[in-house]
PDB file of N, CA and C in Angstrom:
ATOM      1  N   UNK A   1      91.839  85.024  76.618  1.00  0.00           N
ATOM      2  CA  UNK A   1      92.266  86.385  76.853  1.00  0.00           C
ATOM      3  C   UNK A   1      92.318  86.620  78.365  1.00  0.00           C
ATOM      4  N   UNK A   2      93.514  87.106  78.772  1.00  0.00           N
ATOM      5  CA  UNK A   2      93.793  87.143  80.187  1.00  0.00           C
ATOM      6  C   UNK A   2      92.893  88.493  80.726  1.00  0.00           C
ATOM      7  N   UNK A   3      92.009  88.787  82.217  1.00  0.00           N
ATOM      8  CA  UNK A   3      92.118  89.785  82.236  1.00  0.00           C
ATOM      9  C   UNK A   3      92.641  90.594  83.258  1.00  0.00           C
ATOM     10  N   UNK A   4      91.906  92.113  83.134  1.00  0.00           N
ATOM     11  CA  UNK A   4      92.916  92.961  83.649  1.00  0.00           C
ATOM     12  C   UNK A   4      92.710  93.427  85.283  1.00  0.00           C
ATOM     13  N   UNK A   5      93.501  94.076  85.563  1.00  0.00           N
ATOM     14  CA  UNK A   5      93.007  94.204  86.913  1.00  0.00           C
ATOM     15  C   UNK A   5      93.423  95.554  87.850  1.00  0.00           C
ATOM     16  N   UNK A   6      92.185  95.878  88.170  1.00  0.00           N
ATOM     17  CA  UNK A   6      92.361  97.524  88.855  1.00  0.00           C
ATOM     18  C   UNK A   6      92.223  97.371  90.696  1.00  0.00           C
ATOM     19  N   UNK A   7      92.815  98.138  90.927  1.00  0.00           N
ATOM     20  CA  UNK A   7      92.977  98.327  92.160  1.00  0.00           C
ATOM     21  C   UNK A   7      92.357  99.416  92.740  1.00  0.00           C
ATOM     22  N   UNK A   8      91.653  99.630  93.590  1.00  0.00           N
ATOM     23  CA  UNK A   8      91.059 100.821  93.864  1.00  0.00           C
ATOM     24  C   UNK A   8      91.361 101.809  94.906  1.00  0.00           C
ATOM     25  N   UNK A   9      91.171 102.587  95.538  1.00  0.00           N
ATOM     26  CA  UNK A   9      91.396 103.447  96.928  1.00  0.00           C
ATOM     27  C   UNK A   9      93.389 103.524  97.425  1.00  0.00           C
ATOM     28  N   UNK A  10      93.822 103.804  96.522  1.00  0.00           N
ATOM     29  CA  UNK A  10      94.985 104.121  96.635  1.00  0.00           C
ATOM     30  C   UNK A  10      95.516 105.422  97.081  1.00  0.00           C
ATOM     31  N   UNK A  11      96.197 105.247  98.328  1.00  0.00           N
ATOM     32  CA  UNK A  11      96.324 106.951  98.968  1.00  0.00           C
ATOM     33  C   UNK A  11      97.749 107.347  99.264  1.00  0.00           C
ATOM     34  N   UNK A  12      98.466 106.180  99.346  1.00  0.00           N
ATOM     35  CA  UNK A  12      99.730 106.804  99.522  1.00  0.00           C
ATOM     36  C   UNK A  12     101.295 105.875  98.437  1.00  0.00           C
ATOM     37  N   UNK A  13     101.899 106.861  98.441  1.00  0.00           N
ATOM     38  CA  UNK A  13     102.748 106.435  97.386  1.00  0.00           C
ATOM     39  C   UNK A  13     103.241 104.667  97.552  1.00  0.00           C
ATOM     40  N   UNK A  14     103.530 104.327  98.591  1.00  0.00           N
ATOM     41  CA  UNK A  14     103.702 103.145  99.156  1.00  0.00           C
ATOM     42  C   UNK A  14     102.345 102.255  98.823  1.00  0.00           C
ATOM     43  N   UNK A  15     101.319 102.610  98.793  1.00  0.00           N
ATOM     44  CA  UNK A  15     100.164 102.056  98.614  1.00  0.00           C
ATOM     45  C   UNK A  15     100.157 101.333  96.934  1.00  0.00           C
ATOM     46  N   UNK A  16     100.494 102.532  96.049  1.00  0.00           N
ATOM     47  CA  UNK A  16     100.549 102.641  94.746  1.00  0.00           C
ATOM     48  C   UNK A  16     101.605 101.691  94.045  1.00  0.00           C
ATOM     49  N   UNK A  17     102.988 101.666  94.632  1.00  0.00           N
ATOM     50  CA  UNK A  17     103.774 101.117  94.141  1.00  0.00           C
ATOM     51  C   UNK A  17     103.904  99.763  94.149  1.00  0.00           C
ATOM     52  N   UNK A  18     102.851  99.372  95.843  1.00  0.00           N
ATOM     53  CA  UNK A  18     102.878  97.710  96.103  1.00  0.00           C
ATOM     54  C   UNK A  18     101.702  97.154  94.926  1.00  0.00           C
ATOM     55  N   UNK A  19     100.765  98.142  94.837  1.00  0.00           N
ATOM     56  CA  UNK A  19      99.817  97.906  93.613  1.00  0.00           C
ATOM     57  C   UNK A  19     101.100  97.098  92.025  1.00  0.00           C
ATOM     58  N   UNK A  20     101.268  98.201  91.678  1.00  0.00           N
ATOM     59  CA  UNK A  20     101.734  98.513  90.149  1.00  0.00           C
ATOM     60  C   UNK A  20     102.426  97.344  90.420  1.00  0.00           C
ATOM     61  N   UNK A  21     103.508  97.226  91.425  1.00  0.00           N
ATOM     62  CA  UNK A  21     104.726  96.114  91.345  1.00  0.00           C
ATOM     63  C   UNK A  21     103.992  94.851  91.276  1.00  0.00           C
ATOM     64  N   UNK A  22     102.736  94.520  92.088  1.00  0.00           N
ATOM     65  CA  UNK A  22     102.304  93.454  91.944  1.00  0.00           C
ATOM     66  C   UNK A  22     101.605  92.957  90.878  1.00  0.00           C
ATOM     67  N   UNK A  23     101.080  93.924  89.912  1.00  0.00           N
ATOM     68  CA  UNK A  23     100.743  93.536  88.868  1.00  0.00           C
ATOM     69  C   UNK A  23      99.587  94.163  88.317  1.00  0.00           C
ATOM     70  N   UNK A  24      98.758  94.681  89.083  1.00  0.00           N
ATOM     71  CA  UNK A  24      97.958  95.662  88.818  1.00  0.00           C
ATOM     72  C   UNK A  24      97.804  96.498  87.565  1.00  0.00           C
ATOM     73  N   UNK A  25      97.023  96.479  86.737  1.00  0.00           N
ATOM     74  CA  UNK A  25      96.930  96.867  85.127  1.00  0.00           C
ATOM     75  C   UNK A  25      96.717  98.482  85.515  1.00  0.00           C
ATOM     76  N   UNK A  26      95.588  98.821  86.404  1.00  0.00           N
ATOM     77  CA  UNK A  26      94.997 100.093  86.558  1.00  0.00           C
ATOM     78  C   UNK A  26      95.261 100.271  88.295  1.00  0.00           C
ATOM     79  N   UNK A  27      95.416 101.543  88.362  1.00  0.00           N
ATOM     80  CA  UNK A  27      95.241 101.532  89.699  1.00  0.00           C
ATOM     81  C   UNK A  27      94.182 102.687  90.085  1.00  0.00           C
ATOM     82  N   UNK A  28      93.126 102.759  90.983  1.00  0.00           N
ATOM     83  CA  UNK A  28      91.691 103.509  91.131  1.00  0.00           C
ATOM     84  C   UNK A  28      91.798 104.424  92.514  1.00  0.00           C
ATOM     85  N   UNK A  29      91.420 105.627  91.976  1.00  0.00           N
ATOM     86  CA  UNK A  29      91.867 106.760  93.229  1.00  0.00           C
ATOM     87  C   UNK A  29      90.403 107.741  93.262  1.00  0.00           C
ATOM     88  N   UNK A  30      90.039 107.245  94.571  1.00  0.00           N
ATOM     89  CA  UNK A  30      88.629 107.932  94.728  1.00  0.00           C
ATOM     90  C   UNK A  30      88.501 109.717  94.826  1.00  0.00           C
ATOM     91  N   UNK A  31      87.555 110.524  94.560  1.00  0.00           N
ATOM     92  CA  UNK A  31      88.141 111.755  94.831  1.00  0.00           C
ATOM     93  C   UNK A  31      86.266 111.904  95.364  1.00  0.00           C
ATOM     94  N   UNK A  32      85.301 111.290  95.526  1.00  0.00           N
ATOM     95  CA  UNK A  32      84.156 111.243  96.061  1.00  0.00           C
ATOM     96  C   UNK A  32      84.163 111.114  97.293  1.00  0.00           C
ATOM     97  N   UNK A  33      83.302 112.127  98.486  1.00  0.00           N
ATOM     98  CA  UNK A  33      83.772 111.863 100.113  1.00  0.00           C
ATOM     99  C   UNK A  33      84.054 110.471 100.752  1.00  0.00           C
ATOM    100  N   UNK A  34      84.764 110.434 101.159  1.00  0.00           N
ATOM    101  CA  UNK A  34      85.372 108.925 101.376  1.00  0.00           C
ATOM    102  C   UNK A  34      86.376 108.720 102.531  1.00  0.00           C
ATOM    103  N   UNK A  35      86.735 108.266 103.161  1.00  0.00           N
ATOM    104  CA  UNK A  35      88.077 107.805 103.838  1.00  0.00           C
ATOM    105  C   UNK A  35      89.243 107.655 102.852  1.00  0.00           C
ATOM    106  N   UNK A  36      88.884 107.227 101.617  1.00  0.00           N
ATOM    107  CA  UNK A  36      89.972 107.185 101.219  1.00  0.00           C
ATOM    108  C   UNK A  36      89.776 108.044  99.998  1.00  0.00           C
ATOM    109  N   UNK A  37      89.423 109.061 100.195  1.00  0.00           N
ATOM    110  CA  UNK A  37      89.535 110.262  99.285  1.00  0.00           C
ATOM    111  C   UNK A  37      90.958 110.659  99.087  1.00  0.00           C
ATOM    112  N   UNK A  38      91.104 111.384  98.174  1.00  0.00           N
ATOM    113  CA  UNK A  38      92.564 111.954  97.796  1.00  0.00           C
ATOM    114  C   UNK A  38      92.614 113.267  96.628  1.00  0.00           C
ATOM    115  N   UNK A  39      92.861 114.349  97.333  1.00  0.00           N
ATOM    116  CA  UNK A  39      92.467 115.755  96.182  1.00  0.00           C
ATOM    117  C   UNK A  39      93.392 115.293  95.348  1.00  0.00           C
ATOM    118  N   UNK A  40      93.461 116.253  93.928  1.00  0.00           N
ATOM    119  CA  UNK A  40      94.156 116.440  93.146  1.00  0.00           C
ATOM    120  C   UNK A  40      95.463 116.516  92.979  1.00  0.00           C
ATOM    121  N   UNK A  41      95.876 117.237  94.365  1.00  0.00           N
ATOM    122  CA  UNK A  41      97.509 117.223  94.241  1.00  0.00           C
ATOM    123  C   UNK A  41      98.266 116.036  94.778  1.00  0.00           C
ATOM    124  N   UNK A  42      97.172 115.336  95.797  1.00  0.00           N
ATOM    125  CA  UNK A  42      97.803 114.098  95.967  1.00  0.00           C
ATOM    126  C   UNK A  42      97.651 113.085  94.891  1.00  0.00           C
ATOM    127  N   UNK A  43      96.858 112.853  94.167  1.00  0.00           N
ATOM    128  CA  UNK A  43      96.483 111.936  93.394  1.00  0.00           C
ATOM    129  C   UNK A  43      97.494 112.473  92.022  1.00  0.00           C
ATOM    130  N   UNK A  44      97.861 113.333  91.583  1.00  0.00           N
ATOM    131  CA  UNK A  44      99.157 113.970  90.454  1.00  0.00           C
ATOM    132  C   UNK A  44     100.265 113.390  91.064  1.00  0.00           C
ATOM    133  N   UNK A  45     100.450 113.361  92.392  1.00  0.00           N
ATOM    134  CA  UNK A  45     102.255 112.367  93.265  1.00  0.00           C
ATOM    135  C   UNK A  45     101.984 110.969  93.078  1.00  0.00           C
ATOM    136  N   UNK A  46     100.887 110.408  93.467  1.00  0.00           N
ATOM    137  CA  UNK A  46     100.512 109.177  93.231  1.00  0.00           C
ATOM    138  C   UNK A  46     101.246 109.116  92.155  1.00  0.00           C
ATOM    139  N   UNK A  47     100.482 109.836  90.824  1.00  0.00           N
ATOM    140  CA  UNK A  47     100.788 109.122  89.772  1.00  0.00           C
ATOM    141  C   UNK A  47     102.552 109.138  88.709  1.00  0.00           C
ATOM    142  N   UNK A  48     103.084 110.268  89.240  1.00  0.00           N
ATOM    143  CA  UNK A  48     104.001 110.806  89.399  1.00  0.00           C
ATOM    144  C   UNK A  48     105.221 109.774  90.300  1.00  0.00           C
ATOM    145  N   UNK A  49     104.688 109.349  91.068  1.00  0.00           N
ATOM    146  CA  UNK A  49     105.623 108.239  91.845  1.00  0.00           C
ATOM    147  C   UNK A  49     105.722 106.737  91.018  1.00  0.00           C
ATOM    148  N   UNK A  50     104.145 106.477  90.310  1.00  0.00           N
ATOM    149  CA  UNK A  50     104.590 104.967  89.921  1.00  0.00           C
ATOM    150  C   UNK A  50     104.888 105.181  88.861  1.00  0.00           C
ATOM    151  N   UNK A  51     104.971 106.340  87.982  1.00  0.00           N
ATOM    152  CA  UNK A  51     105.224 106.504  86.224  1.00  0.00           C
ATOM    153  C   UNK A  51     106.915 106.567  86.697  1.00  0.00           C
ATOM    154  N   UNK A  52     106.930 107.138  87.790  1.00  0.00           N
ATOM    155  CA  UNK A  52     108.900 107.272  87.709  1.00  0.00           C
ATOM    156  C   UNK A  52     109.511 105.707  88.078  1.00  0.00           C
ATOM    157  N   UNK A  53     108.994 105.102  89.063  1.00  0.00           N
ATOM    158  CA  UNK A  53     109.234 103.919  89.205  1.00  0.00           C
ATOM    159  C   UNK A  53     109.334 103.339  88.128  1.00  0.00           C
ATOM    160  N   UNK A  54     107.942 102.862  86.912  1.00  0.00           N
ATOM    161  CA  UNK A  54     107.645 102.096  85.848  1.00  0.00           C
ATOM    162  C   UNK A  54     108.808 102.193  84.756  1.00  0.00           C
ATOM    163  N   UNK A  55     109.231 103.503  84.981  1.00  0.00           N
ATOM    164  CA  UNK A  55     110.311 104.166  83.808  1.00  0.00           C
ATOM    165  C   UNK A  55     111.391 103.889  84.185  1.00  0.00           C
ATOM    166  N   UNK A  56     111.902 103.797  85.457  1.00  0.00           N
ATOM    167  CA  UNK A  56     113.900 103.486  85.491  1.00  0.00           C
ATOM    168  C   UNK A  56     114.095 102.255  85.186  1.00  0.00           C
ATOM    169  N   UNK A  57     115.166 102.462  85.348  1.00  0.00           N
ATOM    170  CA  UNK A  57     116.154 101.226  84.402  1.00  0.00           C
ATOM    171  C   UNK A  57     116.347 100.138  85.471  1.00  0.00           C
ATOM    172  N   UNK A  58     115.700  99.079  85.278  1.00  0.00           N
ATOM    173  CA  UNK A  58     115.862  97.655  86.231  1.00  0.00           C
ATOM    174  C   UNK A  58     117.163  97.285  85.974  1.00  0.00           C
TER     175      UNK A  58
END
């Protein structure tokens, strides 16, 4: 059984997409004080950017 693989501290849409494209099962978005924190409305574009990517037509 192959496994899976998450990526963590993802902050910008460019960040997210080199994730997902590369293969990345999960991708992990901190919202605990951090450097690479990311509120809510950024982390909804995040996800919003790679679900539209994942979905068009290759």
């Amino acid at each position: 059984m192959p496994g899976l693989v998450k990526l963590c501290g993802m902050r910008t849409p460019d960040d997210a997409l080199a994730a997902a494209e590369a293969g990345a099962d999960f991708l992990g978005l901190v919202f605990a004080p951090s450097p690479r924190r990311v509120t809510l409305e950024e982390a909804a574009e995040l996800c919003r950017v790679v679900r539209q990517r994942q979905n068009a037509p290759r």
